[in-house]
C-alpha atoms as a PDB file:
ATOM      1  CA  UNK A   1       0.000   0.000   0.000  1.00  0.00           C
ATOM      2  CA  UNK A   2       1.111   3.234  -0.699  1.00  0.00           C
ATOM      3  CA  UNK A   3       1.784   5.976   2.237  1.00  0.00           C
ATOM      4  CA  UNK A   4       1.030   9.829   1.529  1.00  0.00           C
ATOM      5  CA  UNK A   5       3.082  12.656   2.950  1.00  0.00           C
ATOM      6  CA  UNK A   6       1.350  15.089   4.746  1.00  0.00           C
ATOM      7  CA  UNK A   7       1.062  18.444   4.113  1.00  0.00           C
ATOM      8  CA  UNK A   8       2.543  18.521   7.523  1.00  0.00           C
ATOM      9  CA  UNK A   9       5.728  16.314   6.282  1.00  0.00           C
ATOM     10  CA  UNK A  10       6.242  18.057   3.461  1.00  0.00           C
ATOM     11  CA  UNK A  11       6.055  21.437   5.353  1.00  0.00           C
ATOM     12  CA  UNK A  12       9.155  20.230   7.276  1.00  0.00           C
ATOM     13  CA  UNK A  13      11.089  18.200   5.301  1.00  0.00           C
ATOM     14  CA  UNK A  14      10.567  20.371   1.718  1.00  0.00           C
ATOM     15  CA  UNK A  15       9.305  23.975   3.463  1.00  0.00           C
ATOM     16  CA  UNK A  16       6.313  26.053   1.855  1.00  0.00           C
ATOM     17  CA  UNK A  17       5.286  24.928  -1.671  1.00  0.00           C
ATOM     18  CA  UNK A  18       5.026  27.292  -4.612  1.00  0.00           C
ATOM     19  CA  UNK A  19       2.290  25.762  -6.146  1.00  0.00           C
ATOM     20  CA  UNK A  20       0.239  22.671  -5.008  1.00  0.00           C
ATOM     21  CA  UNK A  21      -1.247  20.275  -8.332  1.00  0.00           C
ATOM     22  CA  UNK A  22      -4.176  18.164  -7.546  1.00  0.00           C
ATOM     23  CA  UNK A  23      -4.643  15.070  -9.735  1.00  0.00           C
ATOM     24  CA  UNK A  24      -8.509  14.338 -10.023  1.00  0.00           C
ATOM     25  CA  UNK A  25      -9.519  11.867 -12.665  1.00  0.00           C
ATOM     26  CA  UNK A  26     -13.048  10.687 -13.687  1.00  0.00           C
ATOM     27  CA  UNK A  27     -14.283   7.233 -12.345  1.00  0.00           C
ATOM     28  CA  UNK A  28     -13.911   5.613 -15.827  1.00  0.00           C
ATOM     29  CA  UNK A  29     -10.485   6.557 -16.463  1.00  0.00           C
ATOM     30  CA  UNK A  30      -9.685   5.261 -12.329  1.00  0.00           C
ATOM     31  CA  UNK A  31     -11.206   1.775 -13.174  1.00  0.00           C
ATOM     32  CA  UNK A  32      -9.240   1.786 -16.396  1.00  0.00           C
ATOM     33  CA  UNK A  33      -6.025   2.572 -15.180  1.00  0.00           C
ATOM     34  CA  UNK A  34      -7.047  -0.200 -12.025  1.00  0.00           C
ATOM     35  CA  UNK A  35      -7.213  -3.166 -14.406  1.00  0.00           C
ATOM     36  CA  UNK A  36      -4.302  -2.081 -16.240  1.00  0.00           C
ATOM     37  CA  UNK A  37      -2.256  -2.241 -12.621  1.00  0.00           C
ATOM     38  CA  UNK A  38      -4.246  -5.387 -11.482  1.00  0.00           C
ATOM     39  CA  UNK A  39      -3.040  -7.008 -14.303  1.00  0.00           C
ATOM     40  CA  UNK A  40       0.412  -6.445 -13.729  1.00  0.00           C
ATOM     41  CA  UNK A  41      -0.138  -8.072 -10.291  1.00  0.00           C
ATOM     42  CA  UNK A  42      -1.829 -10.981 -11.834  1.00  0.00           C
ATOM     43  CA  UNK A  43       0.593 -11.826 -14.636  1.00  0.00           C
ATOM     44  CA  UNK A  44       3.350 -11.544 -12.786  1.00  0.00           C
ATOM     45  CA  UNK A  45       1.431 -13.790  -9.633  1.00  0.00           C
ATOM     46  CA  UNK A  46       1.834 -11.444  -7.136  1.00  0.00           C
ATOM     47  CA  UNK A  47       5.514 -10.954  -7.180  1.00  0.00           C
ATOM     48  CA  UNK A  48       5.207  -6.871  -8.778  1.00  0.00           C
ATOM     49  CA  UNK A  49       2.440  -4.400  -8.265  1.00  0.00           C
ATOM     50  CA  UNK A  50       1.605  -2.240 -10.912  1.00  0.00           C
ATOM     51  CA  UNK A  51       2.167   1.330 -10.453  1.00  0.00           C
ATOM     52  CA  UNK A  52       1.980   4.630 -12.772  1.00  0.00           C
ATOM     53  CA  UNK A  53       4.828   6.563 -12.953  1.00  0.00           C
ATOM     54  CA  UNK A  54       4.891  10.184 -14.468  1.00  0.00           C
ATOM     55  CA  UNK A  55       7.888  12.247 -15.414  1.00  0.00           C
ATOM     56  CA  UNK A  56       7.467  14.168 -12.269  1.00  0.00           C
ATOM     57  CA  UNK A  57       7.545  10.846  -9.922  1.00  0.00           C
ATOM     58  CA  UNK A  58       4.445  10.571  -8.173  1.00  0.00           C
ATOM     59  CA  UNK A  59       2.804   6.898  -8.265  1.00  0.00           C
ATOM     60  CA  UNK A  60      -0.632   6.321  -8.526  1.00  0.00           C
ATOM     61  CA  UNK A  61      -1.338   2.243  -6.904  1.00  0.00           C
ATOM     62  CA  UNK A  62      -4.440   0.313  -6.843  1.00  0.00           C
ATOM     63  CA  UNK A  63      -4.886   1.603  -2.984  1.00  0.00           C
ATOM     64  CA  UNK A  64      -4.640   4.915  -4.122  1.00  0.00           C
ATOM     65  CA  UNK A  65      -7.498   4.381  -6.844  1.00  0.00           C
ATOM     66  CA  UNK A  66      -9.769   2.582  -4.246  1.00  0.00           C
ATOM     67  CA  UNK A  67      -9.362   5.079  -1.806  1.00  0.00           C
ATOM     68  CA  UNK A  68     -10.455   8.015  -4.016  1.00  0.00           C
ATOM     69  CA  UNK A  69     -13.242   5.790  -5.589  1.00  0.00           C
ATOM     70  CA  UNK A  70     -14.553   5.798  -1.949  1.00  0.00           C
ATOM     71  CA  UNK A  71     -14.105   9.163  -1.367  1.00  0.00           C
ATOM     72  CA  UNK A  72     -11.583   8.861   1.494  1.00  0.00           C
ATOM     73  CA  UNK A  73      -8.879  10.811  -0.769  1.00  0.00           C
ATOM     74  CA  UNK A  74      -9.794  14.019  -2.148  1.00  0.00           C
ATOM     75  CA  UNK A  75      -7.397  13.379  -5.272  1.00  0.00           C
ATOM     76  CA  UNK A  76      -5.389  10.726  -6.948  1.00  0.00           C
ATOM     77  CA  UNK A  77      -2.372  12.128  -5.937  1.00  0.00           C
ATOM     78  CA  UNK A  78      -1.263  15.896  -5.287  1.00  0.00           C
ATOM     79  CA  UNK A  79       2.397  17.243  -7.116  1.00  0.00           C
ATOM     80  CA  UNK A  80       3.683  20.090  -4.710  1.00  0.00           C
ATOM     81  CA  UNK A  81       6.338  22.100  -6.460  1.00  0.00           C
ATOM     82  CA  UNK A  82       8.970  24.537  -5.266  1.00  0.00           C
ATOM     83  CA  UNK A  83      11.143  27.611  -6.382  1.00  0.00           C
ATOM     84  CA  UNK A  84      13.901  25.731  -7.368  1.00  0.00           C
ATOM     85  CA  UNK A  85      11.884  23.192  -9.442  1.00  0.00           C
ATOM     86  CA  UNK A  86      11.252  27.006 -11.903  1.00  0.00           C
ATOM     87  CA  UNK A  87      13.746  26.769 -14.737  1.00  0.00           C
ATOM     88  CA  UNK A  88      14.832  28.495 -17.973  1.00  0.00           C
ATOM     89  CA  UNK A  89      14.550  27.393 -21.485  1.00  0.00           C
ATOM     90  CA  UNK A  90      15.700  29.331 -24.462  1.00  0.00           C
ATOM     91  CA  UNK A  91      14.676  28.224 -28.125  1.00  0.00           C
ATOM     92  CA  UNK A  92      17.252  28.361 -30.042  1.00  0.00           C
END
């Protein structure tokens, strides 16, 4: 099962948060994205659990999905960034 910070945690290991991203998704796209990750589980006989990894490294598990299906989590998952996560890009 997967463990959340909270906002608590992050507030003292991180500091104060620039911006705060809340990941909401509808309850087709959760049940989707659950049999995709049960699957995983199943092929590989319990030996991996499927996750969801995005380029910004948050995961998004089964227990995750069931606990905002039930309405115990307010979001999938929430991406808190930082000042020093701002950088520059220049076209060239």
């Amino acid at each position: 099962m997967s463990e959340r910070m909270s906002l608590q945690d992050i507030l003292r290991e991180y500091g104060v948060p620039l911006t705060t991203l809340s990941v909401v998704a509808s309850k087709e796209d959760c049940l989707s994205l659950r049999e995709r990750l049960i699957a995983i589980r199943d092929l590989s006989q319990g030996k991996e659990q499927g996750f969801m990894e995005v380029t910004c490294s948050f995961y998004i598990d089964v227990h995750d999905i069931d606990r905002y299906l039930s309405g115990e989590l307010p979001n999938l998952a929430e991406i808190y960034t930082f000042p020093e996560d701002i950088k520059t890009f220049k076209e060239v």
